[in-house]
PDB file of N, CA and C in Angstrom:
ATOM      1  N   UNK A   1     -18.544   4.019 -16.735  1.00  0.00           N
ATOM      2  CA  UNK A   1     -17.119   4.192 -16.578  1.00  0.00           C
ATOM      3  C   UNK A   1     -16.739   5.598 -17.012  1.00  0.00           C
ATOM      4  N   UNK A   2     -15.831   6.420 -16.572  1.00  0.00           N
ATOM      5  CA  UNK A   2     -15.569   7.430 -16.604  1.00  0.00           C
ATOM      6  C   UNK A   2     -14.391   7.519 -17.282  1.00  0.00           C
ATOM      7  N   UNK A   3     -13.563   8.403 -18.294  1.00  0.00           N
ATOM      8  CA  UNK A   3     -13.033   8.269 -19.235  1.00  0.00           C
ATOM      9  C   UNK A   3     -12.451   9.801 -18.729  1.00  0.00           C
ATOM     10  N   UNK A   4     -10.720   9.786 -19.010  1.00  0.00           N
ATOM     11  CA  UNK A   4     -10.339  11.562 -18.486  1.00  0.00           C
ATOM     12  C   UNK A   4      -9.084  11.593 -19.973  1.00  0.00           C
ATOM     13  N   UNK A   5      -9.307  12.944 -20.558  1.00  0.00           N
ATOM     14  CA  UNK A   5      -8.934  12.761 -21.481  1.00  0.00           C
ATOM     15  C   UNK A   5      -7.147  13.034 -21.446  1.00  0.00           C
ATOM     16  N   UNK A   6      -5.702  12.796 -22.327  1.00  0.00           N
ATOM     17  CA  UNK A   6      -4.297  13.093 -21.855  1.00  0.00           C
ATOM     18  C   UNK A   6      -4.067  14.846 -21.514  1.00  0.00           C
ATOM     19  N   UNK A   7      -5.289  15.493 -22.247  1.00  0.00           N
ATOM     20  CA  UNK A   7      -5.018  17.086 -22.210  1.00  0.00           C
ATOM     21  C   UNK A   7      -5.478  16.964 -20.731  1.00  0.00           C
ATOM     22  N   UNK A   8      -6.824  16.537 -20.363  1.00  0.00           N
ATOM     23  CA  UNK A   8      -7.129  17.281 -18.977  1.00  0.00           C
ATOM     24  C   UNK A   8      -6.452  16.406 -17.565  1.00  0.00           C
ATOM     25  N   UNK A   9      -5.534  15.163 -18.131  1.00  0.00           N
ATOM     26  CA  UNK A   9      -4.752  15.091 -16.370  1.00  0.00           C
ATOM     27  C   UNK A   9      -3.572  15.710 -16.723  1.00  0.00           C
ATOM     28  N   UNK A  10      -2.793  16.017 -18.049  1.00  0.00           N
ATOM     29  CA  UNK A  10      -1.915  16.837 -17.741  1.00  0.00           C
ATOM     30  C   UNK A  10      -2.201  18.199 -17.405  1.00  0.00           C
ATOM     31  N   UNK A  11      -2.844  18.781 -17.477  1.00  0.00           N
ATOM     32  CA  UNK A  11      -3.756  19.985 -17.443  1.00  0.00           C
ATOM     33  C   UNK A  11      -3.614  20.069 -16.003  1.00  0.00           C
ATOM     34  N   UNK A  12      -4.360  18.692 -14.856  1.00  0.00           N
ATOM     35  CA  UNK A  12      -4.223  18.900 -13.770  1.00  0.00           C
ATOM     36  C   UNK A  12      -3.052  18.728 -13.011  1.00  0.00           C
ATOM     37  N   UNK A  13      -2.185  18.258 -13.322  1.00  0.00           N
ATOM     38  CA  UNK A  13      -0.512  17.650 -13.303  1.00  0.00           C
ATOM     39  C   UNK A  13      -0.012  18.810 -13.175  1.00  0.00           C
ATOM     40  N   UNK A  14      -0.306  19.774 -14.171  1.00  0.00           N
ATOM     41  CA  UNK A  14       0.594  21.301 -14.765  1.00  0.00           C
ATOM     42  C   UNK A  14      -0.207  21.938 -12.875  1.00  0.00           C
ATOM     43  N   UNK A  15      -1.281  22.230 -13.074  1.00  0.00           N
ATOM     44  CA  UNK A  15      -1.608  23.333 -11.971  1.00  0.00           C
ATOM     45  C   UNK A  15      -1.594  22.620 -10.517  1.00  0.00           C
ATOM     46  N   UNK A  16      -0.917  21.501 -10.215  1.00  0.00           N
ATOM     47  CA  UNK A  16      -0.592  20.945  -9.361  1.00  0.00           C
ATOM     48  C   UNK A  16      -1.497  20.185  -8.240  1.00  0.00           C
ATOM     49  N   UNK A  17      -2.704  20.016  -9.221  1.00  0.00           N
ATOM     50  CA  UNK A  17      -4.003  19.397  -8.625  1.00  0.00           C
ATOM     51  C   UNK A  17      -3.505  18.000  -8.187  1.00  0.00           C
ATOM     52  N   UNK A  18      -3.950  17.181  -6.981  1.00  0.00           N
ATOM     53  CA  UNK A  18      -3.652  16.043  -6.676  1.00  0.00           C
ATOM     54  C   UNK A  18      -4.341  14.717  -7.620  1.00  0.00           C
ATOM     55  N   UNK A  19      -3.570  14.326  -8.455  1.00  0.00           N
ATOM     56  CA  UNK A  19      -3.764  13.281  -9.436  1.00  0.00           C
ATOM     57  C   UNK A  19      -3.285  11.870  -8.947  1.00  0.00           C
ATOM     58  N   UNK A  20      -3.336  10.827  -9.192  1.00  0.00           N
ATOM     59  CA  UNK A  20      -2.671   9.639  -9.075  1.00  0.00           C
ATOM     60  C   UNK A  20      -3.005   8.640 -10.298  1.00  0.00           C
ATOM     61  N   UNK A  21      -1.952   8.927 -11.539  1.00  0.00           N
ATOM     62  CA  UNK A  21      -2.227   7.819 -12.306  1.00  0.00           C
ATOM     63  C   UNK A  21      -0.934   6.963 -12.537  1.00  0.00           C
ATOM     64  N   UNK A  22      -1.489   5.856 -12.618  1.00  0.00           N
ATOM     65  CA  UNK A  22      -1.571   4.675 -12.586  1.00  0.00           C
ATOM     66  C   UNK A  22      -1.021   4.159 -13.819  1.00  0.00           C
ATOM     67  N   UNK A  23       0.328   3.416 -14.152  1.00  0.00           N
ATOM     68  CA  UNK A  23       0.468   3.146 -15.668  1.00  0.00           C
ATOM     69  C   UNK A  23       0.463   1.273 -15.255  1.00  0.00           C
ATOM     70  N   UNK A  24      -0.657   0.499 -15.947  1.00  0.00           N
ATOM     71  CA  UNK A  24      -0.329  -1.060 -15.593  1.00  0.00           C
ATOM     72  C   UNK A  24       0.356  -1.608 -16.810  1.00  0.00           C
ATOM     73  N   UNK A  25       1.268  -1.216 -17.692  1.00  0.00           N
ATOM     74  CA  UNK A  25       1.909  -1.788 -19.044  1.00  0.00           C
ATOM     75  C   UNK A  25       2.804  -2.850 -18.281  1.00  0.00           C
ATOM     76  N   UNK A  26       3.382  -3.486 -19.101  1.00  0.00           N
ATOM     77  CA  UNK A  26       4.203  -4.207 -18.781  1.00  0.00           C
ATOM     78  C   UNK A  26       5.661  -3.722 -18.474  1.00  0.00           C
ATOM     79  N   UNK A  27       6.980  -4.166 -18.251  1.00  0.00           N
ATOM     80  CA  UNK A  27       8.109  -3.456 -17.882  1.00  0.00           C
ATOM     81  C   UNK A  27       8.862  -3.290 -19.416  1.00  0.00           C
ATOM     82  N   UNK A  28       8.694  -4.035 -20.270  1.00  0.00           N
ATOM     83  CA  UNK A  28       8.742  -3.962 -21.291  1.00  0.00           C
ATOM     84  C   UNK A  28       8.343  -2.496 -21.855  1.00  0.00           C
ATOM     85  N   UNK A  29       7.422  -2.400 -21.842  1.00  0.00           N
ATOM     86  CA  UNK A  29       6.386  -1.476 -22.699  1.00  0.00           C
ATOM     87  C   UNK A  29       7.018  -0.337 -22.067  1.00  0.00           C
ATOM     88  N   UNK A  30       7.623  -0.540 -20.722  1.00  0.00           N
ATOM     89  CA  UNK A  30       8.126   1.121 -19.739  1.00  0.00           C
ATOM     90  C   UNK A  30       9.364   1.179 -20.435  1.00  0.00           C
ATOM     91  N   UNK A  31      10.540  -0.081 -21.658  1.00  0.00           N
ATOM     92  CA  UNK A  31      11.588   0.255 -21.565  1.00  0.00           C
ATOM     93  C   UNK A  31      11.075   1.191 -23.038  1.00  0.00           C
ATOM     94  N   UNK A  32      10.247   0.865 -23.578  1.00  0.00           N
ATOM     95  CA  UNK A  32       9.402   1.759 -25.210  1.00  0.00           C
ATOM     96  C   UNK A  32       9.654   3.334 -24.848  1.00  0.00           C
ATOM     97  N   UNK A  33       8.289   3.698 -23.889  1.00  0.00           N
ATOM     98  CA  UNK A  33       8.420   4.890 -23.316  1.00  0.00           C
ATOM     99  C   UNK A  33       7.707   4.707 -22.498  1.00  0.00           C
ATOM    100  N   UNK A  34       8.023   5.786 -21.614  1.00  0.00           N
ATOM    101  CA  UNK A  34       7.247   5.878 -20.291  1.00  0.00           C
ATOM    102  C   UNK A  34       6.980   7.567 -19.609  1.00  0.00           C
ATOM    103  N   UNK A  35       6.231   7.666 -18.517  1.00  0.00           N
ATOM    104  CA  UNK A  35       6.126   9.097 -17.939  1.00  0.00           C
ATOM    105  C   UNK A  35       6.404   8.784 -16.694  1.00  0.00           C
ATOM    106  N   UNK A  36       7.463   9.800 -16.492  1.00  0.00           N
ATOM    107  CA  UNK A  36       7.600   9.478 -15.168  1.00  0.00           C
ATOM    108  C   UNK A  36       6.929   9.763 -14.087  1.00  0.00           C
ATOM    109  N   UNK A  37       5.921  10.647 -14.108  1.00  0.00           N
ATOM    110  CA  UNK A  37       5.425  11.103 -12.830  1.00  0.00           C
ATOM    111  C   UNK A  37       4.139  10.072 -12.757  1.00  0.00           C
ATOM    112  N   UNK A  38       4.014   9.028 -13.166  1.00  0.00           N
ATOM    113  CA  UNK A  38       3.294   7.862 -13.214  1.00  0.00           C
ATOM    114  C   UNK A  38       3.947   6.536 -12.426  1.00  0.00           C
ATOM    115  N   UNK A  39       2.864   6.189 -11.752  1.00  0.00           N
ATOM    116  CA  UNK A  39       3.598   5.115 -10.796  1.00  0.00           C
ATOM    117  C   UNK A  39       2.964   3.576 -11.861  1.00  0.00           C
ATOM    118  N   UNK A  40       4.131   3.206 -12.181  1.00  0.00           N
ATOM    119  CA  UNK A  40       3.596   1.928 -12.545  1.00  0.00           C
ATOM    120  C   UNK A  40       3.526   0.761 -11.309  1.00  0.00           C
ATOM    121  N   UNK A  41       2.388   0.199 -11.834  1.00  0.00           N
ATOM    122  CA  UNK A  41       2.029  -1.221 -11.317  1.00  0.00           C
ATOM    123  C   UNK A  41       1.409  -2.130 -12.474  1.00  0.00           C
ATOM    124  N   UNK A  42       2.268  -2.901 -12.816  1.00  0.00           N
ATOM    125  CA  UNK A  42       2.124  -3.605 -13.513  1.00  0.00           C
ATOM    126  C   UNK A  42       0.419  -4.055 -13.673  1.00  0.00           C
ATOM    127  N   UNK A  43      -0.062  -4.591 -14.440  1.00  0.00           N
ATOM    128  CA  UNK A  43      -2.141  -5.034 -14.537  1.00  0.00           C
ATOM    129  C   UNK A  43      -1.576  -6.125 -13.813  1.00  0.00           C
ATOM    130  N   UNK A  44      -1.087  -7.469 -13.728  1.00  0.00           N
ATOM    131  CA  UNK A  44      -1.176  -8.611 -12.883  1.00  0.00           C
ATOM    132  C   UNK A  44      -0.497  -8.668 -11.516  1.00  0.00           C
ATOM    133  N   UNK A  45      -0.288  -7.550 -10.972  1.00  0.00           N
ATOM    134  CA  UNK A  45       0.032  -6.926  -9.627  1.00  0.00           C
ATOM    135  C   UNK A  45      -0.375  -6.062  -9.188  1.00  0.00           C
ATOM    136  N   UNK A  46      -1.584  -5.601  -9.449  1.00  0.00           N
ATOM    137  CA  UNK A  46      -2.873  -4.729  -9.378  1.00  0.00           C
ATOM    138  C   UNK A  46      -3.249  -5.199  -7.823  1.00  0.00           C
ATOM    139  N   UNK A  47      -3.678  -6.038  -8.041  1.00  0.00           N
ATOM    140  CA  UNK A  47      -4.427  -6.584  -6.706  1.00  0.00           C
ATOM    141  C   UNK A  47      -3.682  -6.831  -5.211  1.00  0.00           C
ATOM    142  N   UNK A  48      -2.134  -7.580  -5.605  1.00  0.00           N
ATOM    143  CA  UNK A  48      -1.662  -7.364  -4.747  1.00  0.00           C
ATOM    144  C   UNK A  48      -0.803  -5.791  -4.208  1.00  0.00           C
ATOM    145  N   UNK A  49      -1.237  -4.914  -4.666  1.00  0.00           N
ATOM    146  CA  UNK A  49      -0.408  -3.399  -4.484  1.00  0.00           C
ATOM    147  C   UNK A  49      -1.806  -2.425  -4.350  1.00  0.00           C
ATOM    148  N   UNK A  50      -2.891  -2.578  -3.984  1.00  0.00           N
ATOM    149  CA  UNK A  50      -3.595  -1.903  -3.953  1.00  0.00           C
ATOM    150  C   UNK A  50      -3.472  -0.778  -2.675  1.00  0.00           C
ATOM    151  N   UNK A  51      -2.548  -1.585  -1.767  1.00  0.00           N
ATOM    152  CA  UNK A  51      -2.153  -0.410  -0.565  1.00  0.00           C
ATOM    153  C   UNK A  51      -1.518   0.644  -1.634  1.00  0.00           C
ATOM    154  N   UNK A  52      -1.076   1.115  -2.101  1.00  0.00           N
ATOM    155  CA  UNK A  52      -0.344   1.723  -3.038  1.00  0.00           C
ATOM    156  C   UNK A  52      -1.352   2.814  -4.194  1.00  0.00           C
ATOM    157  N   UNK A  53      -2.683   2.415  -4.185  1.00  0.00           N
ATOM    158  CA  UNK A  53      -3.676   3.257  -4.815  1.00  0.00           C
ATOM    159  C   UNK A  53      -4.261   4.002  -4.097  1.00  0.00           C
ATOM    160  N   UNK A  54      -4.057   5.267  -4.394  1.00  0.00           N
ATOM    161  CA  UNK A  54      -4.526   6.275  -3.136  1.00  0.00           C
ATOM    162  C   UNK A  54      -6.499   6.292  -3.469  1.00  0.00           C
ATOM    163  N   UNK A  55      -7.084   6.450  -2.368  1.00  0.00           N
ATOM    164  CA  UNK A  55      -8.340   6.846  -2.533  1.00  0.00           C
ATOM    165  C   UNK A  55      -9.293   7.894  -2.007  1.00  0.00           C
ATOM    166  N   UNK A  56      -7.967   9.226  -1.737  1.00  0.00           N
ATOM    167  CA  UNK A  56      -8.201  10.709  -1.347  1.00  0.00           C
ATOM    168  C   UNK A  56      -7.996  11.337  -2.416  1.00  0.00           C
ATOM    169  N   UNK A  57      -7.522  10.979  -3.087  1.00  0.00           N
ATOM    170  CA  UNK A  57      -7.526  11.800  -4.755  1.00  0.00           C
ATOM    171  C   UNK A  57      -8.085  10.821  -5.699  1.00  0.00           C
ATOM    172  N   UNK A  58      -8.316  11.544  -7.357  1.00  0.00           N
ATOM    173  CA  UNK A  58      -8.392  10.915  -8.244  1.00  0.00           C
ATOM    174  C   UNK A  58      -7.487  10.284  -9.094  1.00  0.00           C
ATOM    175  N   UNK A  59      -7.636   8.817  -9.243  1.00  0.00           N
ATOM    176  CA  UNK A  59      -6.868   8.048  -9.546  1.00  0.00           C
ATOM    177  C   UNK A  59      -7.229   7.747 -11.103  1.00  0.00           C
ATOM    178  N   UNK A  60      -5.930   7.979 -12.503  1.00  0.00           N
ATOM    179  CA  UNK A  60      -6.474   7.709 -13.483  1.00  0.00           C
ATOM    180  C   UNK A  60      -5.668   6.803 -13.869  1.00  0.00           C
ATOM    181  N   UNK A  61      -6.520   5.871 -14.447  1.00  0.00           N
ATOM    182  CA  UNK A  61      -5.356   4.384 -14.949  1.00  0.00           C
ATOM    183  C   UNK A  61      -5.651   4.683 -16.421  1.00  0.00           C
ATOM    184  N   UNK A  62      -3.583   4.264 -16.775  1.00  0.00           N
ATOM    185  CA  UNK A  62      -3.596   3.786 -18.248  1.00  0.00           C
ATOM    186  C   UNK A  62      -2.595   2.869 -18.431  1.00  0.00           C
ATOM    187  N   UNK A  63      -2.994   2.218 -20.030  1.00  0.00           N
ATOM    188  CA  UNK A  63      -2.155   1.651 -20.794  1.00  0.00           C
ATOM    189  C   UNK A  63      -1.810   1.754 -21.939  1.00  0.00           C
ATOM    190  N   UNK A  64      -1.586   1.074 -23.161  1.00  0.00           N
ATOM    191  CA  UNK A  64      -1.020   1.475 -24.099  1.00  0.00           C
ATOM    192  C   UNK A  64      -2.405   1.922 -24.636  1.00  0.00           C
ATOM    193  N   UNK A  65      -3.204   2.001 -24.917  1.00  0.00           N
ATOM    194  CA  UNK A  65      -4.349   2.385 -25.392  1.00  0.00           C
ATOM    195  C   UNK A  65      -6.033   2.285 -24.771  1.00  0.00           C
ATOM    196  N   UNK A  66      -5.919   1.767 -23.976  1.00  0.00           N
ATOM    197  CA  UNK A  66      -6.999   2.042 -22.652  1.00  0.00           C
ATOM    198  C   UNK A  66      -7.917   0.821 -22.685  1.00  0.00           C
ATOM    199  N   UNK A  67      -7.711  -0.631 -23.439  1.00  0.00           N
ATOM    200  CA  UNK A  67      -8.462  -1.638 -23.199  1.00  0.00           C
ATOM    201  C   UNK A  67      -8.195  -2.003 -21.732  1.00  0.00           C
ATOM    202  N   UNK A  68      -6.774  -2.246 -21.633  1.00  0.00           N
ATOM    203  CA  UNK A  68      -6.911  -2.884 -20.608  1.00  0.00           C
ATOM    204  C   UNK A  68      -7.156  -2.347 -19.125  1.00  0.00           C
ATOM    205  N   UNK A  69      -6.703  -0.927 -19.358  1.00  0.00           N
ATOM    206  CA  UNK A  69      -7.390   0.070 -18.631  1.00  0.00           C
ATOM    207  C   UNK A  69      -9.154  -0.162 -18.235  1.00  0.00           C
ATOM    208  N   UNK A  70      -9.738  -0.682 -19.139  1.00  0.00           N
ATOM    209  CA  UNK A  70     -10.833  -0.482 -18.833  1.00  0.00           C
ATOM    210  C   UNK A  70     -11.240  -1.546 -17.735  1.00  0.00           C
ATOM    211  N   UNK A  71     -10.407  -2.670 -17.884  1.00  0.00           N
ATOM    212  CA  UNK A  71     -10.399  -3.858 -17.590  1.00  0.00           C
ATOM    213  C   UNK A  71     -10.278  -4.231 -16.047  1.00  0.00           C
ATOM    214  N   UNK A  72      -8.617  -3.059 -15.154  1.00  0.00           N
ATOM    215  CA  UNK A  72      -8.320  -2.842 -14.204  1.00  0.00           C
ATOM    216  C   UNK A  72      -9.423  -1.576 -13.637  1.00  0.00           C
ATOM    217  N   UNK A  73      -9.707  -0.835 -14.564  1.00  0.00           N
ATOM    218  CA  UNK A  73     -10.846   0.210 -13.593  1.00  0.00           C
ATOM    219  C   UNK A  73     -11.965  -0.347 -12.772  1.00  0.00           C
ATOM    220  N   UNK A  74     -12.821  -1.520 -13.942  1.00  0.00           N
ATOM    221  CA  UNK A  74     -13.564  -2.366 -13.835  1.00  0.00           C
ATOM    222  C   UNK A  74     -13.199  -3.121 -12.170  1.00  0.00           C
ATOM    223  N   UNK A  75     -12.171  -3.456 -12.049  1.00  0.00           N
ATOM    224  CA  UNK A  75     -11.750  -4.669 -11.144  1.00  0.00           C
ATOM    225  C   UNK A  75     -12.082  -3.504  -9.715  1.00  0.00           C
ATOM    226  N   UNK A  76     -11.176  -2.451  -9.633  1.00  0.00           N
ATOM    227  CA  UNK A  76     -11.099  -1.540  -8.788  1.00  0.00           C
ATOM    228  C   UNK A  76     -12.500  -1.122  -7.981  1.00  0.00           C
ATOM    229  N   UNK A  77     -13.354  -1.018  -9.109  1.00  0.00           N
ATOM    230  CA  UNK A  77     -14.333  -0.274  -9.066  1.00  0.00           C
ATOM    231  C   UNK A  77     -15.348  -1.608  -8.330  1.00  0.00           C
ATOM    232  N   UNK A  78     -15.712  -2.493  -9.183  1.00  0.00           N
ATOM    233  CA  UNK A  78     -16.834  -3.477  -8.413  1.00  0.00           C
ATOM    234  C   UNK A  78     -15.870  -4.442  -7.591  1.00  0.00           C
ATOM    235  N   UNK A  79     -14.611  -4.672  -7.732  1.00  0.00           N
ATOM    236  CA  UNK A  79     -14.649  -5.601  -6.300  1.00  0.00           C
ATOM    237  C   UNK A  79     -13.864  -4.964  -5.490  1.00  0.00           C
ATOM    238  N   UNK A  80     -13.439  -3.999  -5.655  1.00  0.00           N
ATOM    239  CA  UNK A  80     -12.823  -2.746  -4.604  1.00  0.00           C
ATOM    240  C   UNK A  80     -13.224  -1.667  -3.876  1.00  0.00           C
ATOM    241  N   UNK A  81     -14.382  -1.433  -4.583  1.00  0.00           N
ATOM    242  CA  UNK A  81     -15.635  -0.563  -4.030  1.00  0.00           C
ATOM    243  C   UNK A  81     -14.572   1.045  -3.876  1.00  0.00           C
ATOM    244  N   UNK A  82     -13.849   1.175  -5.136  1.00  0.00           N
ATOM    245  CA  UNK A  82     -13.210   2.846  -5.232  1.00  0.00           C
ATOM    246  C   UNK A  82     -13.973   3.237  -6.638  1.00  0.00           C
ATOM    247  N   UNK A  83     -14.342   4.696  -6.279  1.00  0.00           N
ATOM    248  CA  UNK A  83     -15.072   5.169  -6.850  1.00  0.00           C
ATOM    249  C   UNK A  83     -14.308   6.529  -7.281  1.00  0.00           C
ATOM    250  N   UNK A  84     -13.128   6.461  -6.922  1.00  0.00           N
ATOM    251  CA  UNK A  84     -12.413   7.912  -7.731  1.00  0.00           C
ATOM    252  C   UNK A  84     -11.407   7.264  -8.686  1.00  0.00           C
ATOM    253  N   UNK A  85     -12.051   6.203  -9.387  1.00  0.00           N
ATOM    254  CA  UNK A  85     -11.157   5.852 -10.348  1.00  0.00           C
ATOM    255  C   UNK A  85     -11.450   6.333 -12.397  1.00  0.00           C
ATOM    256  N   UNK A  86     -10.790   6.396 -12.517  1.00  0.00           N
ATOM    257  CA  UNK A  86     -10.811   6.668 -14.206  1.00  0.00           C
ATOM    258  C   UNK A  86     -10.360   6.267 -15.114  1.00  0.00           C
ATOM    259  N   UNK A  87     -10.319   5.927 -16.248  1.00  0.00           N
ATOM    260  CA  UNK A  87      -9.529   5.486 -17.495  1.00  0.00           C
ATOM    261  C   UNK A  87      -8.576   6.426 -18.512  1.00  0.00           C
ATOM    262  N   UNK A  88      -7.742   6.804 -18.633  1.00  0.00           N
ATOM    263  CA  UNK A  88      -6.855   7.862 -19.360  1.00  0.00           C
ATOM    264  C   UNK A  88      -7.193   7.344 -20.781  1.00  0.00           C
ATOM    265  N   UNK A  89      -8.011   8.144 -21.463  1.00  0.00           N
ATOM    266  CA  UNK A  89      -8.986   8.223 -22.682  1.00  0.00           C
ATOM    267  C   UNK A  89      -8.106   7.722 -23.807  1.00  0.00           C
ATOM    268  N   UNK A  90      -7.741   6.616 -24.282  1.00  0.00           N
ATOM    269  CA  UNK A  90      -6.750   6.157 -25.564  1.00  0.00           C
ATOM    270  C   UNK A  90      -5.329   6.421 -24.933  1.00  0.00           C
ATOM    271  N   UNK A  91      -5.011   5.813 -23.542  1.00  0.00           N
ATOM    272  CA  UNK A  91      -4.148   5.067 -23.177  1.00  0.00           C
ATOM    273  C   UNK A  91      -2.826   5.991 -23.477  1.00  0.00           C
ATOM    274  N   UNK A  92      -1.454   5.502 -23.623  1.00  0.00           N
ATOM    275  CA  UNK A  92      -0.209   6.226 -23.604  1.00  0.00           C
ATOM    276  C   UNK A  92      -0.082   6.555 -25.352  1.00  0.00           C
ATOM    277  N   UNK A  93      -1.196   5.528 -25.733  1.00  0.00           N
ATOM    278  CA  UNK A  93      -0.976   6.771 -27.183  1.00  0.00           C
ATOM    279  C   UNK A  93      -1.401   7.777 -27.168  1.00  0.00           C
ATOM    280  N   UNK A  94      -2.403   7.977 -26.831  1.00  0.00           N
ATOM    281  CA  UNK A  94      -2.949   9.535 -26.942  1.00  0.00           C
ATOM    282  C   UNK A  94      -2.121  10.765 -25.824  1.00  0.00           C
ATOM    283  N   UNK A  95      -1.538   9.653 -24.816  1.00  0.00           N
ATOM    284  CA  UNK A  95      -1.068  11.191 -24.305  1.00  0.00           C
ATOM    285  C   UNK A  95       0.362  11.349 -24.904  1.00  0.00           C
ATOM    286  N   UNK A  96       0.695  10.477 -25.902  1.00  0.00           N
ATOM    287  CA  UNK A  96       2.246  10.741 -26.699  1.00  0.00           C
ATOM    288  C   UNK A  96       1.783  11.632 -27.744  1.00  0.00           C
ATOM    289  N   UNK A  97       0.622  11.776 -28.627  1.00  0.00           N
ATOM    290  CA  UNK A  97      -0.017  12.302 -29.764  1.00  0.00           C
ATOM    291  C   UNK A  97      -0.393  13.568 -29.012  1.00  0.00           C
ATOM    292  N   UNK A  98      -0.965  13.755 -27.867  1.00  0.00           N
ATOM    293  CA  UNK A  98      -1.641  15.261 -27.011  1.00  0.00           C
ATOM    294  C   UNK A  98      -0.681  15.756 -26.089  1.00  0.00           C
ATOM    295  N   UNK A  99      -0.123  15.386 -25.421  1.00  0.00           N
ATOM    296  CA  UNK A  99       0.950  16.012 -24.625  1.00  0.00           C
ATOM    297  C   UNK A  99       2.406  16.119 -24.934  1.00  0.00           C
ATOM    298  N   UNK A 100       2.653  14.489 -25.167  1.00  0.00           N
ATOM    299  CA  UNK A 100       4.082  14.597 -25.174  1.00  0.00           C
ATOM    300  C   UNK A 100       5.068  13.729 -26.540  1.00  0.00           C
ATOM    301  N   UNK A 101       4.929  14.296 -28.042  1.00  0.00           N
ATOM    302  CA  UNK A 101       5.341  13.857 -28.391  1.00  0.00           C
ATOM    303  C   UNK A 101       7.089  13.743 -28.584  1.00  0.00           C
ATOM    304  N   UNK A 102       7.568  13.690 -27.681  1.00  0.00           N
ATOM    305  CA  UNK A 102       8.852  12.665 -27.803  1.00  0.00           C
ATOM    306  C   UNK A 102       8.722  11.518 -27.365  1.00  0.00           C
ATOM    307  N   UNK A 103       7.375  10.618 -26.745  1.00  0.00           N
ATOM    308  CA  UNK A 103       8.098   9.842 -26.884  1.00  0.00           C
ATOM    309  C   UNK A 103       8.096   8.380 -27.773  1.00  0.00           C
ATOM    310  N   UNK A 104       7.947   7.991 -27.762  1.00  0.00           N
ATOM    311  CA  UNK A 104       8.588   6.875 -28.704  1.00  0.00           C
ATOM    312  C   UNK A 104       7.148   5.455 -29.213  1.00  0.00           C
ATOM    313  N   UNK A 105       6.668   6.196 -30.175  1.00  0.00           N
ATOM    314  CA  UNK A 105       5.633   5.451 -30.480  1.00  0.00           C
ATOM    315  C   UNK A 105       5.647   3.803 -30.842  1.00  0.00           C
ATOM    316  N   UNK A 106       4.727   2.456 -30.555  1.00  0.00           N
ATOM    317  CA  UNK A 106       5.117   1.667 -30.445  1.00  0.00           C
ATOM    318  C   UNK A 106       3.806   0.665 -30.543  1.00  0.00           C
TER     319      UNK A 106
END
């Protein structure tokens, strides 16, 4: 499994590299904090929204801390057969602690 850390997709975000991540928290967890240039899909509507996961770019999934991330990469990866997928390395904490601390730890 491949692991991308909050410095290097914002990194690619900033120089306008084609990214697609993925936030599966709950709607809850989006009213805590959230990023917007992240498309949420909820983890138990994963499967049905997969038209919606691009697989011409790299796609990095997170959550609040990247278990369950690992969980949906997993799914993507062996019964979806996509292979540009990734895990955002310690989830929306780490990119609140590395990128963006305003927002709202939880």
């Amino acid at each position: 499994m491949e692991y991308i850390s909050a410095v290097e997709v914002n990194n690619k975000i900033e120089k306008g590299e084609s990214v697609q991540v993925i936030d599966i928290r709950e709607s809850y967890e989006l009213d805590i904090c959230k990023v917007d240039s992240f498309l949420h899909i909820p983890m138990a509507d994963v499967e049905t929204r997969l038209n919606e996961i691009r697989t011409d770019v790299p796609v990095v999934i997170c959550c609040r801390s990247g278990k369950r991330a690992l969980a949906v990469a997993n799914l993507l990866m062996q019964d979806h057969d996509l292979s540009n997928v990734s895990i955002l390395e310690g989830g929306i904490l780490a990119w609140r602690e590395d990128v963006d601390n305003t927002l709202e730890a939880y």
